[in-house]
Protein backbone atom coordinates (compact mmCIF):
# COMPACT_ATOMS: atom_id res chain seq x y z
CA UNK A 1 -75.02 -143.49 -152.68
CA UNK A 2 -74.69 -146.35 -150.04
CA UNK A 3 -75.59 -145.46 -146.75
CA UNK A 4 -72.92 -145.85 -144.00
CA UNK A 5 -74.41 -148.82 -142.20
CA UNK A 6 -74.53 -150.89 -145.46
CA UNK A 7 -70.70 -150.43 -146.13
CA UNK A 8 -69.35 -152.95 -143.21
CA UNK A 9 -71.73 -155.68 -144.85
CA UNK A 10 -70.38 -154.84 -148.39
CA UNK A 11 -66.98 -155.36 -147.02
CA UNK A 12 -67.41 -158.67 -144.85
CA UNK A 13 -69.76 -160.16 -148.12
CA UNK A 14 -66.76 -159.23 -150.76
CA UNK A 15 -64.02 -160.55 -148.67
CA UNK A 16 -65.71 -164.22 -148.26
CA UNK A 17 -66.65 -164.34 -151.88
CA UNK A 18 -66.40 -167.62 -153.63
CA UNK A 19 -62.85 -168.69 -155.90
CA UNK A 20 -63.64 -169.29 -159.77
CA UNK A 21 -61.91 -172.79 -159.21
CA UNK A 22 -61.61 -175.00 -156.41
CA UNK A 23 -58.38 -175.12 -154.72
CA UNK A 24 -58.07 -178.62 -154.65
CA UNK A 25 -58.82 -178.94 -158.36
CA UNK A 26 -56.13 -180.52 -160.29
CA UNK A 27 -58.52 -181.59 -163.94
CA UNK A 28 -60.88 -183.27 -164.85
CA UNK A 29 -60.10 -187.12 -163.99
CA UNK A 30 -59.23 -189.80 -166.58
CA UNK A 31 -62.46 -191.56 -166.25
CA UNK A 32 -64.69 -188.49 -165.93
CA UNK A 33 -67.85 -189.72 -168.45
CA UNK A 34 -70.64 -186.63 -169.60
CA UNK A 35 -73.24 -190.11 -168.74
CA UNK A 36 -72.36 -190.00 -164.93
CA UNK A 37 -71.30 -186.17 -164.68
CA UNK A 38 -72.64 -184.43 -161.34
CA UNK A 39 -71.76 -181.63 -159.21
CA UNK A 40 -73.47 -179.30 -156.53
CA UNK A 41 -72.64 -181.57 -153.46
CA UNK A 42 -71.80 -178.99 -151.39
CA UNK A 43 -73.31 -175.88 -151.49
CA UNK A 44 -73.41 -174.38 -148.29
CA UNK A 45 -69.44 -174.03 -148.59
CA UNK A 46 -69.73 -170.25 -147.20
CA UNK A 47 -69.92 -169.66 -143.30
CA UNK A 48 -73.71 -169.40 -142.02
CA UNK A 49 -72.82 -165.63 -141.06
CA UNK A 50 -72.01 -164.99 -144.76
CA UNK A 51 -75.11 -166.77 -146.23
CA UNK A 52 -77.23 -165.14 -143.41
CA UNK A 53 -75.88 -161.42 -143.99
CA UNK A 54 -75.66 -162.07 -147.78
CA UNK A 55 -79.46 -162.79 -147.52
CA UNK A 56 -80.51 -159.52 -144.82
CA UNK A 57 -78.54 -157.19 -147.57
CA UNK A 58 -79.13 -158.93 -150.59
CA UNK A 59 -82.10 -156.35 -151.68
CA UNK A 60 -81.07 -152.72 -150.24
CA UNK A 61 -77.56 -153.69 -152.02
CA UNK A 62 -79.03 -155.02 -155.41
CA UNK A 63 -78.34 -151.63 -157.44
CA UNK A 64 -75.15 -151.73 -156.46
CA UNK A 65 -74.91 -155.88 -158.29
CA UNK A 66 -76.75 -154.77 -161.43
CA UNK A 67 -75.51 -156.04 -164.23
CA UNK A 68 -75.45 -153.08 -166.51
CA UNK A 69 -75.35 -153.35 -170.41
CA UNK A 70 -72.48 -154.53 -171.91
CA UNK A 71 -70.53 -155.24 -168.81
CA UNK A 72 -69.98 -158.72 -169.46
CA UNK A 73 -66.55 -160.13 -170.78
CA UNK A 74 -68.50 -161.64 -174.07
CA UNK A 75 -69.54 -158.47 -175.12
CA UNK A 76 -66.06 -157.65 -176.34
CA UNK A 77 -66.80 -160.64 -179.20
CA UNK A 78 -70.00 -160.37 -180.96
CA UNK A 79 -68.76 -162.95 -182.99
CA UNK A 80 -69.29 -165.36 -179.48
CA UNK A 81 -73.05 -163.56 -178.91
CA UNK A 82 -74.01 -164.43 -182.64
CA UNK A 83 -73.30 -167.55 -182.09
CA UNK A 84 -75.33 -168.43 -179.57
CA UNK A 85 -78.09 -166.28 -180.57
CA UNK A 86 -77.81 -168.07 -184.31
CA UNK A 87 -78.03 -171.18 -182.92
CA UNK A 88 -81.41 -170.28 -180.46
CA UNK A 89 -84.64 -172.04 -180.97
CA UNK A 90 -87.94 -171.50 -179.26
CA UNK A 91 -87.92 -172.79 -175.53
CA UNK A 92 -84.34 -173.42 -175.03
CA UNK A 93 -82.85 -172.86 -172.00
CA UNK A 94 -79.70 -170.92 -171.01
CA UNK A 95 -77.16 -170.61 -167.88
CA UNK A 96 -74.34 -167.80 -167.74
CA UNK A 97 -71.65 -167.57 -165.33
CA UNK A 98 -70.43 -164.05 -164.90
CA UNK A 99 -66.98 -164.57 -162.65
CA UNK A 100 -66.02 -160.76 -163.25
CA UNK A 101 -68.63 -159.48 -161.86
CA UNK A 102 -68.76 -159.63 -157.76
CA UNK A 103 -72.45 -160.43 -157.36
CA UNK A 104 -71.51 -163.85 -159.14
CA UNK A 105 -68.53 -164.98 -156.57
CA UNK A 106 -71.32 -164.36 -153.83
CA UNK A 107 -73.05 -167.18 -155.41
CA UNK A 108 -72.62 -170.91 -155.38
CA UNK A 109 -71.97 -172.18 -158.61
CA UNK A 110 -69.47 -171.52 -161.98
CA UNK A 111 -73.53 -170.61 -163.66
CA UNK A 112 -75.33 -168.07 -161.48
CA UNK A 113 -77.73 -167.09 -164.18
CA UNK A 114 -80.60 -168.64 -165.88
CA UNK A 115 -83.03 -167.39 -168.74
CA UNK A 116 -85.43 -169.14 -170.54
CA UNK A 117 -85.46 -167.95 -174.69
CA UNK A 118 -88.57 -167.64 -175.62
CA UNK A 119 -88.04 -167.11 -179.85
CA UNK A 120 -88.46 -164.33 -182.72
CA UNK A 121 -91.33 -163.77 -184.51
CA UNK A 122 -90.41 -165.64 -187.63
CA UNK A 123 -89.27 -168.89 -185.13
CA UNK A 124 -92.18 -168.83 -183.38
CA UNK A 125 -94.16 -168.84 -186.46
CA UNK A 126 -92.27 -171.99 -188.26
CA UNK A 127 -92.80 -173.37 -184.39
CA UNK A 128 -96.73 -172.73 -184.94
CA UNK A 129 -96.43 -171.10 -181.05
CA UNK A 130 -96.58 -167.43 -182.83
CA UNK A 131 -100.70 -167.65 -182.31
CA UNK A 132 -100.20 -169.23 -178.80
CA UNK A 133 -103.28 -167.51 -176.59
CA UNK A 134 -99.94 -166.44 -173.94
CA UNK A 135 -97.75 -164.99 -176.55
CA UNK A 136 -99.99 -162.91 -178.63
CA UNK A 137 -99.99 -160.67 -175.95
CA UNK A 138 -96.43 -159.97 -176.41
CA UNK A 139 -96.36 -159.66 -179.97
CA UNK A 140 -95.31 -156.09 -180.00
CA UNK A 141 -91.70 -156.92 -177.50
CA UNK A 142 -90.59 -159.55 -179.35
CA UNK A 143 -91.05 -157.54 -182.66
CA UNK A 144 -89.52 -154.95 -180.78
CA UNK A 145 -86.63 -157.54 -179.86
CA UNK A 146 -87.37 -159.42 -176.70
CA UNK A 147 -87.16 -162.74 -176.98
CA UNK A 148 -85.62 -163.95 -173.23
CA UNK A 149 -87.23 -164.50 -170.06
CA UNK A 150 -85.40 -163.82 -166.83
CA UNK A 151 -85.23 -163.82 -163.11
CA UNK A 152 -83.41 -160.36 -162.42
CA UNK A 153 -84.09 -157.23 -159.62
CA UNK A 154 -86.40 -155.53 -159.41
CA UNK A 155 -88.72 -158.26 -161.42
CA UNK A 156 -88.94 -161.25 -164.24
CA UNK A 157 -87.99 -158.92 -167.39
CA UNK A 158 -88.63 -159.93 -171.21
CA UNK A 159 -85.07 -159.37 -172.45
CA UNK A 160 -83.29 -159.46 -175.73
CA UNK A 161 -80.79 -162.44 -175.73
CA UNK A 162 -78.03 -160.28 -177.36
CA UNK A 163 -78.16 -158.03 -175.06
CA UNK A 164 -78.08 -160.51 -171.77
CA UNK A 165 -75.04 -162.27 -172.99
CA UNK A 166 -73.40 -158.85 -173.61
CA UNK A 167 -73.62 -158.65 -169.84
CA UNK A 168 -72.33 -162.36 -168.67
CA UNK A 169 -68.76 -164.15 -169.27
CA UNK A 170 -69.82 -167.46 -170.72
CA UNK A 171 -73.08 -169.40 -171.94
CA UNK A 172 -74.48 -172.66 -172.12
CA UNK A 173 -76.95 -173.34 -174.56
CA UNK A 174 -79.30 -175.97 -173.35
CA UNK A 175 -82.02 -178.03 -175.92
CA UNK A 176 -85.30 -179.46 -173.84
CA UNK A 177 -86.13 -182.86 -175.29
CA UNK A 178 -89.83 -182.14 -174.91
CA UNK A 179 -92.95 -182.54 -177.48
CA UNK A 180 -94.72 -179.54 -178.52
CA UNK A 181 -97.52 -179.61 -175.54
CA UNK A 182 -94.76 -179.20 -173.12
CA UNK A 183 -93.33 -176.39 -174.69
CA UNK A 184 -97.10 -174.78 -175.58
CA UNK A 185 -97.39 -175.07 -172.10
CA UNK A 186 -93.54 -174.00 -171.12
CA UNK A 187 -94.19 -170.97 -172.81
CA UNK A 188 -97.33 -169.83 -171.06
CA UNK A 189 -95.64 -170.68 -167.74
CA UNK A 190 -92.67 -168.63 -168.27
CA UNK A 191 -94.39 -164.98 -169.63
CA UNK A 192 -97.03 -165.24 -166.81
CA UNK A 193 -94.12 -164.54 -164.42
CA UNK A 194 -92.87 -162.03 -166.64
CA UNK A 195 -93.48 -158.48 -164.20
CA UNK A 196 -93.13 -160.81 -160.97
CA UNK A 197 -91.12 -159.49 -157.60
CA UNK A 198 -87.43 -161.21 -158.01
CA UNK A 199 -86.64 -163.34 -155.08
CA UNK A 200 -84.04 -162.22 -153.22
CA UNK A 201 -84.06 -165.87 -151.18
CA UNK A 202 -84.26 -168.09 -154.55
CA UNK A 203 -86.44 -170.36 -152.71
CA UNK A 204 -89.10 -172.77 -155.10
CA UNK A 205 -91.29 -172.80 -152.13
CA UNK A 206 -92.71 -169.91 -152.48
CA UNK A 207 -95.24 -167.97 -155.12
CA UNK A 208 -94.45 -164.45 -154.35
CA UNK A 209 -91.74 -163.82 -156.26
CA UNK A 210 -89.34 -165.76 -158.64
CA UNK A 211 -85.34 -165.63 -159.19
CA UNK A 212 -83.97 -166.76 -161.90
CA UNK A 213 -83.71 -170.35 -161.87
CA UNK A 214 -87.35 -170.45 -159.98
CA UNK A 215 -88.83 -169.12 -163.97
CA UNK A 216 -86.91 -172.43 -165.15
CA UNK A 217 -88.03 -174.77 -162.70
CA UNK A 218 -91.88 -173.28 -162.73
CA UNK A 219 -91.85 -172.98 -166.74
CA UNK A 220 -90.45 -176.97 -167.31
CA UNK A 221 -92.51 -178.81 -164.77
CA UNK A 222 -92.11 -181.77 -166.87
CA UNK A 223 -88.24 -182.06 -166.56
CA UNK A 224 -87.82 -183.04 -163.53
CA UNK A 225 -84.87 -180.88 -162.31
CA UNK A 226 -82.26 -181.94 -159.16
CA UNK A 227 -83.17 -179.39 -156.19
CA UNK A 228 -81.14 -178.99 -153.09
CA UNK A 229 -82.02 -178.00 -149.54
CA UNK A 230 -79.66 -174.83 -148.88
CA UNK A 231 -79.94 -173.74 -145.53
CA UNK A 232 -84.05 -174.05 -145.36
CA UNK A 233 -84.36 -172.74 -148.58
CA UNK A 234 -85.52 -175.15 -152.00
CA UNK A 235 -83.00 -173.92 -154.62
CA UNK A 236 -82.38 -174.91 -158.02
CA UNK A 237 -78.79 -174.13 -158.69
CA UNK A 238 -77.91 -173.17 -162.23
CA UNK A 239 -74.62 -175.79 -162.34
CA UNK A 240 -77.27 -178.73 -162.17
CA UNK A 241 -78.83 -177.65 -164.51
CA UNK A 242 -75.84 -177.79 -166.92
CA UNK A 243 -74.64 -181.53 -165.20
CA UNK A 244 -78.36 -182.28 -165.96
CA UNK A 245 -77.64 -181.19 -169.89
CA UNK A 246 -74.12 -182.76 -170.25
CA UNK A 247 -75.69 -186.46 -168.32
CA UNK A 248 -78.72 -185.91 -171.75
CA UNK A 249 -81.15 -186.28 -168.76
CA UNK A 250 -84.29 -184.66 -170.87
CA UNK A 251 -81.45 -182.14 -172.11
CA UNK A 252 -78.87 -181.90 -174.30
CA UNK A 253 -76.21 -179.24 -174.73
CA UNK A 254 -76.38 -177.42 -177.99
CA UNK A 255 -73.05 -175.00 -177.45
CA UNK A 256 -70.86 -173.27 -174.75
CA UNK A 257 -69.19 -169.84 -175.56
CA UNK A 258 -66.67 -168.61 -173.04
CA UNK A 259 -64.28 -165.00 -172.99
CA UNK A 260 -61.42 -165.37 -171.23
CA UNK A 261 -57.76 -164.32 -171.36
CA UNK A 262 -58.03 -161.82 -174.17
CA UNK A 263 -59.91 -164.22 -176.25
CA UNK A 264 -63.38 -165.59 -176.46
CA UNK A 265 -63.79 -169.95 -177.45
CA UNK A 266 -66.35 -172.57 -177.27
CA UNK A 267 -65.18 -175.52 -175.57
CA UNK A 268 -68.19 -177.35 -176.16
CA UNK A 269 -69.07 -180.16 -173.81
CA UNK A 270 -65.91 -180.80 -171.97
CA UNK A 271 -65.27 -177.46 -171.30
CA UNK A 272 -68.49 -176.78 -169.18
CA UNK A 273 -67.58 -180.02 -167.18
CA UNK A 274 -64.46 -178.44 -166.37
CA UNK A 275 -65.63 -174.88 -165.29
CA UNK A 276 -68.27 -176.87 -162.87
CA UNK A 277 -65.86 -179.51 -161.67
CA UNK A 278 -63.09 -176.99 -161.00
CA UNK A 279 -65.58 -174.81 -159.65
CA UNK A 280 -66.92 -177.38 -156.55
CA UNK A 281 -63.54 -179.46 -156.58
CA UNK A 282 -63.89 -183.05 -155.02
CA UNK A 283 -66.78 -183.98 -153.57
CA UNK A 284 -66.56 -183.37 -149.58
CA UNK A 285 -65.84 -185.24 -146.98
CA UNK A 286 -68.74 -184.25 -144.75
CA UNK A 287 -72.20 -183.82 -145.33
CA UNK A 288 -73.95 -183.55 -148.84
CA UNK A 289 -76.78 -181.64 -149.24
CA UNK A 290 -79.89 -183.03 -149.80
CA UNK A 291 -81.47 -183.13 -153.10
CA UNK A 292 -85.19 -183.60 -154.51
CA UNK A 293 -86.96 -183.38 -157.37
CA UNK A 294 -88.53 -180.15 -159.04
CA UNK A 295 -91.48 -182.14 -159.58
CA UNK A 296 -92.77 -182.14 -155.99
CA UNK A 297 -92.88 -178.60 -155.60
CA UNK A 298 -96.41 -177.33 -154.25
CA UNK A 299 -98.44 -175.92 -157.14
CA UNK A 300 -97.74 -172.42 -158.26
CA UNK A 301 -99.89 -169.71 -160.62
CA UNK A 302 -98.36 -166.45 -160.55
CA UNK A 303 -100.86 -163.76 -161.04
């Protein structure tokens, strides 16, 4: 049960949630090219008091965002989860938006998740990564099914990709364009943070813990990833991860599965420009936050 003094912050956090589309969005432009696509300018849209409350009761409230199994709106279509798990390959990357469920309005962004697949048995083996020194030791889960890392509370879990997309709306499927070093070395990175705190802050700066897009970032050094400054915090924001995919910027976009209206489709390409674009709307008049590269991060070996 929620304890009284949580309830007030429950309230003021669900009534400043985020819209699924920008107000101001009226479709994608005439001239809008996947080359030059970008979003994420503004990400501190929510009041300070929201972002600073939403942070003080992120963890005491976290059973109450769970995403429990099956809760998601694609796990009404299995034909829309086979797809995406048929078309998997060792090291790809994934981002989910989740738009029914209320933790993912709190969030900036049309993706709020990130997972990193790691592969089955039989994939791994044609990928000659199945005798990899870091996944031998997980053998036994991914016989037993797991085959996704993730950033979720209380800590990185080793998931099974059907079962994470039974609890999200939509997914992107996202290829690296990396050589088989960087994803030797992509898949070490990601199962050492596999039992690591989740961080409630999704900050890159730090090497406590690790939300979800923090195992991307950590596990894919080499890709060079657009990070913003979000109210003193280094975050990597799910959304530019997908602009990063649709620009082919070391990524390319393999599918997009969506449920929505009664009905589950994949869009492909244009249709994840327009969920982000009609997510942030037109770029702001004001400030735009600043952005960096992943690869200046501080050094990180979780233990």
């Amino acid at each position: 049960m929620v304890r009284f003094h949580l309830v007030w912050p429950l309230l003021a956090i669900t009534a400043c949630t985020l819209p699924n589309q920008h107000p101001d969005f009226t479709g994608l432009p005439e001239d809008t090219r996947a080359s030059t696509f970008t979003c994420c300018e503004d990400p501190e849209r929510q009041p300070d008091w929201f972002a600073e409350l939403a942070l003080a009761v992120a963890e005491p409230l976290e059973p109450l965002f769970h995403a429990e199994s099956g809760s998601g709106l694609l796990a009404a279509y299995p034909a829309a989860i086979d797809q995406i798990v048929d078309r998997a390959r060792p090291l790809d990357l994934l981002v989910f938006s989740s738009k029914s469920h209320l933790s993912s309005r709190m969030l900036p962004g049309w993706f709020t998740h990130s997972a990193v697949y790691v592969g089955t048995e039989s994939q791994l083996r044609a990928a000659g990564l199945w005798s990899h020194p870091a996944i031998v030791p997980h053998h036994d889960a991914i016989r037993a099914g797991a085959n996704v890392v993730e950033g979720v509370a209380p800590e990185v879990s080793f998931s099974t990709l059907s079962d994470v997309l039974g609890q999200r709306d939509s997914a992107l499927l996202i290829r690296p364009q990396i050589g088989s070093a960087n994803k030797r070395a992509a898949a070490a990175r990601a199962l050492s943070l596999v039992g690591q705190p989740f961080d409630h802050a999704y900050d890159l700066k730090t090497c406590h813990a690790f939300a979800c897009s923090e195992v991307l970032a950590r596990a894919f050094p080499c890709l060079d990833f657009p990070v913003h400054e979000v109210r003193g915090l280094t975050v990597l924001l799910p959304d530019d991860v997908a602009a990063k995919a649709i620009r082919g910027e070391g990524l390319r976009v393999v599918d997009y599965v969506e449920a929505r209206d009664g009905q589950w489709a994949a869009p492909g390409e244009t249709g994840v420009m327009e969920r982000v674009a009609g997510f942030w709307g037109p770029s702001p008049l004001g400030p735009i936050a600043p952005v960096s590269s992943s690869r200046d991060l501080p050094g990180c070996n979780a233990k």
